[in-house]
PDB file of N, CA and C in Angstrom:
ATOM      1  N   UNK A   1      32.576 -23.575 -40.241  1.00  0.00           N
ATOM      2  CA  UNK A   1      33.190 -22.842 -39.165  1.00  0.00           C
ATOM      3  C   UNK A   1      33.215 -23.735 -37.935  1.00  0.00           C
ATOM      4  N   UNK A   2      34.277 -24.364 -37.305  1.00  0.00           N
ATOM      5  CA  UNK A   2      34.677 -24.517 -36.060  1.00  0.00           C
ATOM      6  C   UNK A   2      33.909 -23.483 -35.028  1.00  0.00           C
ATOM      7  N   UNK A   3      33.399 -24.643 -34.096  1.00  0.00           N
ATOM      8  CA  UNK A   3      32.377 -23.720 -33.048  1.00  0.00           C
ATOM      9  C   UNK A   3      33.206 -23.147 -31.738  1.00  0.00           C
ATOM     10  N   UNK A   4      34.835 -23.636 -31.976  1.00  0.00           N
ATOM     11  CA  UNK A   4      35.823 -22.797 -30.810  1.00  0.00           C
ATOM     12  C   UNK A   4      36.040 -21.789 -31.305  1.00  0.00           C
ATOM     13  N   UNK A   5      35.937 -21.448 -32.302  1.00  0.00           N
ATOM     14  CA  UNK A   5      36.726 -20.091 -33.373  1.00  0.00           C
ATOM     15  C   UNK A   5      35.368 -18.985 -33.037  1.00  0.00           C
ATOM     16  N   UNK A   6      34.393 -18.966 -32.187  1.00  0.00           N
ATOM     17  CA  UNK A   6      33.432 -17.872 -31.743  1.00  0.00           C
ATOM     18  C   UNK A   6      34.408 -17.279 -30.493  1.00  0.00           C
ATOM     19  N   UNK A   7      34.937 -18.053 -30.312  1.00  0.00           N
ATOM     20  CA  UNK A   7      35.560 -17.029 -28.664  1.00  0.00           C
ATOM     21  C   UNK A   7      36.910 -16.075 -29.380  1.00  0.00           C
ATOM     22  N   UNK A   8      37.184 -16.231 -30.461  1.00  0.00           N
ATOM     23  CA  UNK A   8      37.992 -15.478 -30.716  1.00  0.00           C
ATOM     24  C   UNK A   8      37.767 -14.417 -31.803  1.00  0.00           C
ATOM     25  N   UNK A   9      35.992 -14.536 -32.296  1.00  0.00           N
ATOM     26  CA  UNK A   9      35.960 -13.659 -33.215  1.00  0.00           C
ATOM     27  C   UNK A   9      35.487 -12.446 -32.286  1.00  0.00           C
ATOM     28  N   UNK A  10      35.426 -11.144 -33.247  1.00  0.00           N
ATOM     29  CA  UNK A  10      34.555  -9.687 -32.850  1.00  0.00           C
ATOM     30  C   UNK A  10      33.572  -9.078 -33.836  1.00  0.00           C
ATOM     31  N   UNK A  11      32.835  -8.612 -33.425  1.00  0.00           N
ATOM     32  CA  UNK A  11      31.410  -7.495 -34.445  1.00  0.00           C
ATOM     33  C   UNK A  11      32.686  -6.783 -35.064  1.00  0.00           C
ATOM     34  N   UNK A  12      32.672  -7.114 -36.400  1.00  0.00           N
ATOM     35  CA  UNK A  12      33.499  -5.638 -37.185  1.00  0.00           C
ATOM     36  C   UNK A  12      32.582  -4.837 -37.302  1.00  0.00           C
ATOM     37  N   UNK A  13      31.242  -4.257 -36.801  1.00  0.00           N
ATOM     38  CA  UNK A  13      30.680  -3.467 -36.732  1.00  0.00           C
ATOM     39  C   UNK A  13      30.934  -2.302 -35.440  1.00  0.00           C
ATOM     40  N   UNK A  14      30.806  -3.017 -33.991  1.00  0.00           N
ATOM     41  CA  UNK A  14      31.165  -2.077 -33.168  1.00  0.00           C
ATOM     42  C   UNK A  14      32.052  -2.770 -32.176  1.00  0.00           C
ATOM     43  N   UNK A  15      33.134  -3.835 -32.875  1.00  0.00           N
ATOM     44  CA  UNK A  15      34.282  -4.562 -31.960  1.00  0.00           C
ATOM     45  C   UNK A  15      33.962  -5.283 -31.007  1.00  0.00           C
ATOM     46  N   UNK A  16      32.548  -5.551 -30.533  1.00  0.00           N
ATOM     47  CA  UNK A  16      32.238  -6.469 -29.124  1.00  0.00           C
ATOM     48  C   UNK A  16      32.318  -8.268 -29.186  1.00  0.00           C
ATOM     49  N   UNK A  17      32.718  -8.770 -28.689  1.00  0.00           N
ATOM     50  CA  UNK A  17      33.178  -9.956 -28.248  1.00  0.00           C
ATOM     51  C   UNK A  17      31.896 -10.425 -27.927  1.00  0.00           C
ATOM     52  N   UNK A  18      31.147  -9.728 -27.695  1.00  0.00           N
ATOM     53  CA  UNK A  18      29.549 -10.477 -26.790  1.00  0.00           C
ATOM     54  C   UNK A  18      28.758 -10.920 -27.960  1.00  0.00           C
ATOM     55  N   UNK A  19      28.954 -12.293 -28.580  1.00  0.00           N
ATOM     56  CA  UNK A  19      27.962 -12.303 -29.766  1.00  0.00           C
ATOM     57  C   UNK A  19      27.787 -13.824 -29.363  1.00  0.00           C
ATOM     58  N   UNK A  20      26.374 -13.996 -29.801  1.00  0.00           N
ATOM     59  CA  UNK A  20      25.057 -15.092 -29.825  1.00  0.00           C
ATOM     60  C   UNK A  20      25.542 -16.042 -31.422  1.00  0.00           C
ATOM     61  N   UNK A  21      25.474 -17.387 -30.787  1.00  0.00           N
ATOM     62  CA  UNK A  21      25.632 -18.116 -31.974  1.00  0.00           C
ATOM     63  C   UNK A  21      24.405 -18.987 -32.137  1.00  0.00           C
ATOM     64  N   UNK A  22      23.886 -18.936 -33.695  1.00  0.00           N
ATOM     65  CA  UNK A  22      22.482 -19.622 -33.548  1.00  0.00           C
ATOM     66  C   UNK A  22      22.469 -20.688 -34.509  1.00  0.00           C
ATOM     67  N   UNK A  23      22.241 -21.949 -34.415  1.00  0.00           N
ATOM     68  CA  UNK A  23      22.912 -22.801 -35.102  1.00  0.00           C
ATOM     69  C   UNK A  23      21.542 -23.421 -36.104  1.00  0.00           C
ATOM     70  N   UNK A  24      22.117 -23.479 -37.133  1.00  0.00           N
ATOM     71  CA  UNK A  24      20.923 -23.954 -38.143  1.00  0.00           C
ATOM     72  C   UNK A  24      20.931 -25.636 -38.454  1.00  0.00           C
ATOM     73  N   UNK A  25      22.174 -25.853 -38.789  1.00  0.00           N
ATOM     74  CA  UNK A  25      22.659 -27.351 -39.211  1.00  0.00           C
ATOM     75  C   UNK A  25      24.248 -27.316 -38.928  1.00  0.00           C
ATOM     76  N   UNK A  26      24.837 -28.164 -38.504  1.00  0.00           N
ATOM     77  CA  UNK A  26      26.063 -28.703 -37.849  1.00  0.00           C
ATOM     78  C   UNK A  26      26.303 -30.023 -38.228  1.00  0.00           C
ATOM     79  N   UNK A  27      27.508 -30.751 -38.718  1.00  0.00           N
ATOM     80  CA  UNK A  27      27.883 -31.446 -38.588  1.00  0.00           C
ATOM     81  C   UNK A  27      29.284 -31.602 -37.838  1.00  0.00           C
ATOM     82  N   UNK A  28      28.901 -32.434 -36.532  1.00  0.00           N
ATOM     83  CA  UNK A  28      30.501 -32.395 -35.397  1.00  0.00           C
ATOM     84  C   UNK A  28      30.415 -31.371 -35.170  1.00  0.00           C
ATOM     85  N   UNK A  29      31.733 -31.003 -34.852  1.00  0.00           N
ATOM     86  CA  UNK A  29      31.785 -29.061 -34.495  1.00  0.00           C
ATOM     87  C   UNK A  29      32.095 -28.349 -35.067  1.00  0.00           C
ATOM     88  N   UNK A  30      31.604 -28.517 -36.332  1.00  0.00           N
ATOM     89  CA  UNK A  30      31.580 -27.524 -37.857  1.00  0.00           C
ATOM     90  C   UNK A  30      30.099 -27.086 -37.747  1.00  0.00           C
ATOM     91  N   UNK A  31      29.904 -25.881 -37.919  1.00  0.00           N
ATOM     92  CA  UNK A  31      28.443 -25.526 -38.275  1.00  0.00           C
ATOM     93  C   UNK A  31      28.707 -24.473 -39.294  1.00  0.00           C
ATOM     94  N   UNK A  32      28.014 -25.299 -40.500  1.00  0.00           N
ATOM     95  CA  UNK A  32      27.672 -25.456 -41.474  1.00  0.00           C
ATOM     96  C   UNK A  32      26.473 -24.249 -41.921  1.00  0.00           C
ATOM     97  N   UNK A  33      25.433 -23.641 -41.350  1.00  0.00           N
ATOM     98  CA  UNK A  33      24.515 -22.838 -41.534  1.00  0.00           C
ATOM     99  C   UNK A  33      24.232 -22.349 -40.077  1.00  0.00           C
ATOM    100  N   UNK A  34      24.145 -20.682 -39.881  1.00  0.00           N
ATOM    101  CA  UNK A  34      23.787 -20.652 -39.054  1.00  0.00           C
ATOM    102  C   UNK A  34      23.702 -19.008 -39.014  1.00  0.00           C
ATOM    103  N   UNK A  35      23.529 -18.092 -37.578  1.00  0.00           N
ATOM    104  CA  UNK A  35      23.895 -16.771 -37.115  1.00  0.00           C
ATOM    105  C   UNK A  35      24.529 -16.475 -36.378  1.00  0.00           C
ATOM    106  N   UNK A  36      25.312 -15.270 -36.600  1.00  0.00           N
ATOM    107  CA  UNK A  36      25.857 -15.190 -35.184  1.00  0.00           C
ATOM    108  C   UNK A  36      25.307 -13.421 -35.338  1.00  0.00           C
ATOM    109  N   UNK A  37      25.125 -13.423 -34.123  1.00  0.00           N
ATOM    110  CA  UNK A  37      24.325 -11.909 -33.910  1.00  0.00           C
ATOM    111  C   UNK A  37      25.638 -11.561 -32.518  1.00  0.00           C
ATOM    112  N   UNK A  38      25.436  -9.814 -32.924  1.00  0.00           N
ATOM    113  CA  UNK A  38      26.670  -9.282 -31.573  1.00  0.00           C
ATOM    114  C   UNK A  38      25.058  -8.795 -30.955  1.00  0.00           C
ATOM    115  N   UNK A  39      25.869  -8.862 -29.891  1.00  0.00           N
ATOM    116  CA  UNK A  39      24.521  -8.362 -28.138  1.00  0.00           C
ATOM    117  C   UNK A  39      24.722  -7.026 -28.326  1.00  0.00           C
ATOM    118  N   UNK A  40      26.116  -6.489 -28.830  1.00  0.00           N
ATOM    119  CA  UNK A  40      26.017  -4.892 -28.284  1.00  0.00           C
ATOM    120  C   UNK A  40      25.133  -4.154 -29.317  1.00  0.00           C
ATOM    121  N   UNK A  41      25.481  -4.422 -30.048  1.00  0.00           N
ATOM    122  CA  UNK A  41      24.760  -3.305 -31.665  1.00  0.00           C
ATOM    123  C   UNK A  41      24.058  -4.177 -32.639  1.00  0.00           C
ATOM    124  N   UNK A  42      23.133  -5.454 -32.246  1.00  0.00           N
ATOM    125  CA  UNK A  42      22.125  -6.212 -32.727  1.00  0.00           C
ATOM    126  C   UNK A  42      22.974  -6.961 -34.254  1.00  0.00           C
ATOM    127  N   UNK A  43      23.812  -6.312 -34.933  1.00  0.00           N
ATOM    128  CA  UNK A  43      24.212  -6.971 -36.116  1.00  0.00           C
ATOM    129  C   UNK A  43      24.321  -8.188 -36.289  1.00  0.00           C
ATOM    130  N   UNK A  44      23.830  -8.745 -37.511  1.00  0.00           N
ATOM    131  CA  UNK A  44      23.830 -10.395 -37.384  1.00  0.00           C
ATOM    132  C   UNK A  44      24.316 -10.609 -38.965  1.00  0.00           C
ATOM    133  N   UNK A  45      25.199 -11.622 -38.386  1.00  0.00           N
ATOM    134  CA  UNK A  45      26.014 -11.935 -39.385  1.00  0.00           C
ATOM    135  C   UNK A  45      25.653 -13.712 -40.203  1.00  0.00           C
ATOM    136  N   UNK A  46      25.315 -13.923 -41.377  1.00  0.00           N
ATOM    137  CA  UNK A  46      25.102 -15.051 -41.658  1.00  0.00           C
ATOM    138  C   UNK A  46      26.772 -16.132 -41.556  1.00  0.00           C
ATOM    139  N   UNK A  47      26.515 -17.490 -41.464  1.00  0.00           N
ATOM    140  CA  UNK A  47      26.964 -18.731 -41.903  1.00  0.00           C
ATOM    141  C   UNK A  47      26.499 -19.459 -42.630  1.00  0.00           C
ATOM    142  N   UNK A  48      26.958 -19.409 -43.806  1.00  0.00           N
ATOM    143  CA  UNK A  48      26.919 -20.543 -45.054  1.00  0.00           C
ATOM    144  C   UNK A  48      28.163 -21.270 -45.820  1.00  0.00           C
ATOM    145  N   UNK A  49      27.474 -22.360 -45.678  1.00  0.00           N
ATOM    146  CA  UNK A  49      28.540 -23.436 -46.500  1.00  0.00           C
ATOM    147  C   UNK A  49      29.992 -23.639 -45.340  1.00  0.00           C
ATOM    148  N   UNK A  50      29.608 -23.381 -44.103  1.00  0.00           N
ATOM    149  CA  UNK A  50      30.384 -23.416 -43.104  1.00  0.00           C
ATOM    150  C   UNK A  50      31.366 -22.040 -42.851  1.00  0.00           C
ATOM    151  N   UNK A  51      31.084 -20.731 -43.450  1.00  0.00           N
ATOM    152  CA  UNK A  51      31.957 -19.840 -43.623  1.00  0.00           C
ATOM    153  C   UNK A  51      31.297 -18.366 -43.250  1.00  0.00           C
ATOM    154  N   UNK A  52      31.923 -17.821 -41.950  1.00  0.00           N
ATOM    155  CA  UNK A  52      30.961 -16.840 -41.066  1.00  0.00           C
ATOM    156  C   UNK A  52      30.856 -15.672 -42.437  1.00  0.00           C
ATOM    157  N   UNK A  53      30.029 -15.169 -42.776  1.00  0.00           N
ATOM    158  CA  UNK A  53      30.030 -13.470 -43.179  1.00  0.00           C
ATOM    159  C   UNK A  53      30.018 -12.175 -42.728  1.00  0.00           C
ATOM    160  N   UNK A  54      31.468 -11.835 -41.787  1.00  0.00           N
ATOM    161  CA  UNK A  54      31.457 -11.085 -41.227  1.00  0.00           C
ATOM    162  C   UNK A  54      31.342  -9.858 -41.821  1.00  0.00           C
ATOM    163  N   UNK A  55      30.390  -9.234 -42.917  1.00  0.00           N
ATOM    164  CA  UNK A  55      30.623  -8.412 -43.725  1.00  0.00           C
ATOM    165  C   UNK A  55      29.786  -7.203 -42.800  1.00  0.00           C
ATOM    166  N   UNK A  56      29.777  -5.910 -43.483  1.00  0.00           N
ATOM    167  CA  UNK A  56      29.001  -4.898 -42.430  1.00  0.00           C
ATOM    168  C   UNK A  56      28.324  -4.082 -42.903  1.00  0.00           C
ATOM    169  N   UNK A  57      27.125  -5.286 -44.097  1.00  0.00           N
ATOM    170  CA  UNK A  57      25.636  -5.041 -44.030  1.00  0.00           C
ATOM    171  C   UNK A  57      25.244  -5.764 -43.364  1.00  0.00           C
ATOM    172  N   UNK A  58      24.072  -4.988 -42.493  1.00  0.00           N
ATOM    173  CA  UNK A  58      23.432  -5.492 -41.578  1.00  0.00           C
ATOM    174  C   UNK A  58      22.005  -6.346 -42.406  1.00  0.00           C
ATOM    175  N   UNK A  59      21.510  -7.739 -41.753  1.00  0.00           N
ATOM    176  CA  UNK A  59      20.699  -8.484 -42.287  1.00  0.00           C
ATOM    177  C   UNK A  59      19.473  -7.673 -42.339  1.00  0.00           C
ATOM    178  N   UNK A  60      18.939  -7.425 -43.547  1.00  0.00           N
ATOM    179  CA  UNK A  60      17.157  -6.567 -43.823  1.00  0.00           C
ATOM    180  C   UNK A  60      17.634  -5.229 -44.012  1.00  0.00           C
ATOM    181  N   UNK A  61      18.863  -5.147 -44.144  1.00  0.00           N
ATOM    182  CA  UNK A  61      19.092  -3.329 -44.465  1.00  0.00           C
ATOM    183  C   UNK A  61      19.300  -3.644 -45.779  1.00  0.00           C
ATOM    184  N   UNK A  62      19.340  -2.230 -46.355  1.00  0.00           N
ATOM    185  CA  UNK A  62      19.223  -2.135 -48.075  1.00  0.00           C
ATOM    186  C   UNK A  62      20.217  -2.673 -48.809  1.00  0.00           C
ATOM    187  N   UNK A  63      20.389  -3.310 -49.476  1.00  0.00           N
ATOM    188  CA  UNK A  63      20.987  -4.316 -50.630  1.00  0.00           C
ATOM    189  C   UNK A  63      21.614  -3.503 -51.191  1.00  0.00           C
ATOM    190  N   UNK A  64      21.189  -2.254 -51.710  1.00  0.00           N
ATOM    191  CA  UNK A  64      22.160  -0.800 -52.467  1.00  0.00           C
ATOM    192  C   UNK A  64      23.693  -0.727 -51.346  1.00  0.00           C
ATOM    193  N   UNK A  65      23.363  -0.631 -50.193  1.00  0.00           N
ATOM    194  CA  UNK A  65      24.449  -0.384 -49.127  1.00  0.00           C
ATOM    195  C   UNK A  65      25.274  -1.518 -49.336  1.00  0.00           C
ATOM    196  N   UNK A  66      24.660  -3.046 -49.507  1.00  0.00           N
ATOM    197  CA  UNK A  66      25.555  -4.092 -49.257  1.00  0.00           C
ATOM    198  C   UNK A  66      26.256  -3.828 -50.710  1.00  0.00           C
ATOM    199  N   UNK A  67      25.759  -3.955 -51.881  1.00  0.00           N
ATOM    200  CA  UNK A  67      26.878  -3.817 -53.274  1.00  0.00           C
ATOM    201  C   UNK A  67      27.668  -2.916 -52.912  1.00  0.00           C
ATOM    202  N   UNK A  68      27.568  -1.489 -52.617  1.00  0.00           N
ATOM    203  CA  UNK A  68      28.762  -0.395 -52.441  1.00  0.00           C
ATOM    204  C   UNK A  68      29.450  -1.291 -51.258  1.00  0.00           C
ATOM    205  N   UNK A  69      29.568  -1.791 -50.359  1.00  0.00           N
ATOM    206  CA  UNK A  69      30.460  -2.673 -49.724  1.00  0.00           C
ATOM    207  C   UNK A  69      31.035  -3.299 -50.152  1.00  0.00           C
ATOM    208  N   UNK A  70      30.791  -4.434 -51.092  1.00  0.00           N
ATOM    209  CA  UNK A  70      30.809  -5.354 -51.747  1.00  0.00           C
ATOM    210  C   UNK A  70      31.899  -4.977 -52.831  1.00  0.00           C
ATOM    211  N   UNK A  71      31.621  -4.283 -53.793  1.00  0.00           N
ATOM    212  CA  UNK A  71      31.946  -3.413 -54.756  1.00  0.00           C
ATOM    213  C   UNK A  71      33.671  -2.733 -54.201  1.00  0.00           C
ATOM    214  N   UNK A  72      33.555  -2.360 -52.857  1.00  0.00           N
ATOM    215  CA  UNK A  72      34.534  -1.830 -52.256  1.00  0.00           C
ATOM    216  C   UNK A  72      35.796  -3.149 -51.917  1.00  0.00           C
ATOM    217  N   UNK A  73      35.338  -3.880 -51.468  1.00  0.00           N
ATOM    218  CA  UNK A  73      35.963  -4.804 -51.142  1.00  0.00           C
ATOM    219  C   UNK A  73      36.707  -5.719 -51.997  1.00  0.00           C
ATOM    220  N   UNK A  74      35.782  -5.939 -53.285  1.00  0.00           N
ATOM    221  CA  UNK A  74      36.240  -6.293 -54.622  1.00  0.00           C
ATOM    222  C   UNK A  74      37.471  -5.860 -55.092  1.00  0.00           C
ATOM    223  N   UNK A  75      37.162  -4.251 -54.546  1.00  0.00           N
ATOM    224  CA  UNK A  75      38.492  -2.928 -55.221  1.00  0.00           C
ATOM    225  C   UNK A  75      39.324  -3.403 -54.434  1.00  0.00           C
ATOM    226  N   UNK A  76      39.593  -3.436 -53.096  1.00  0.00           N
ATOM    227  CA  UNK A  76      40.809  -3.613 -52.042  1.00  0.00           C
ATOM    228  C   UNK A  76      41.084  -4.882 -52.066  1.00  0.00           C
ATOM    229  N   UNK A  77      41.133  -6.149 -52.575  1.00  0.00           N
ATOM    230  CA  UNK A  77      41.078  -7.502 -52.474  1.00  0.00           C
ATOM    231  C   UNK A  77      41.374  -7.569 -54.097  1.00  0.00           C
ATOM    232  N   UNK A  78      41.249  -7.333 -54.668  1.00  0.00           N
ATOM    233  CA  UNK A  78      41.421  -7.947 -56.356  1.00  0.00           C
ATOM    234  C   UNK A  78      42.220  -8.238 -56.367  1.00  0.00           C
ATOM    235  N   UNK A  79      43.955  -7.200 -56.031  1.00  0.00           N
ATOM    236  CA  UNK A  79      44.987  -8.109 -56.637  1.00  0.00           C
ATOM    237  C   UNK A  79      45.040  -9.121 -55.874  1.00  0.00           C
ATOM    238  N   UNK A  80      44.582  -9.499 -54.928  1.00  0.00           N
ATOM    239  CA  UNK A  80      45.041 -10.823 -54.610  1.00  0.00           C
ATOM    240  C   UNK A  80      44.360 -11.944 -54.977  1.00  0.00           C
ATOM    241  N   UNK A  81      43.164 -11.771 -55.395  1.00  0.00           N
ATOM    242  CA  UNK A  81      42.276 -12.615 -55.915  1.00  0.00           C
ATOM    243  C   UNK A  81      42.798 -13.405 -57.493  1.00  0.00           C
TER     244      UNK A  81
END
């Protein structure tokens, strides 16, 4: 992930623009591993392999919640996959 491409993302959790980027490993201005947490509604979103996970399980909440997400998304995304 390009570290200019934070000013244009939002929390798909509660839409706020106000989010914290926490950088794990970077190479140039790709970061490669990292967090980005929103200020308004605490959600924190991982970066791996350079690619944000804006998904909307929240990090340490139940794993049952993230598959039915997951699972959902699979359904709405297949044919294009």
């Amino acid at each position: 992930m390009n570290i200019f491409i934070l000013k244009y993302m939002v929390c798909p959790e509660c839409r706020s623009n106000d989010l914290d980027l926490k950088i794990l490993k970077q190479n140039g201005e790709n970061i490669e591993e990292g967090e980005i947490e929103c200020n308004q509604c605490t959600s924190k979103y991982l970066i791996t392999k350079g690619i944000p996970r804006m998904n909307t399980f929240r990090k340490g909440s139940n794993m049952d919640n993230w598959s039915i997400n997951a699972k959902q998304t699979q359904k709405n995304y297949s044919f294009w996959w």
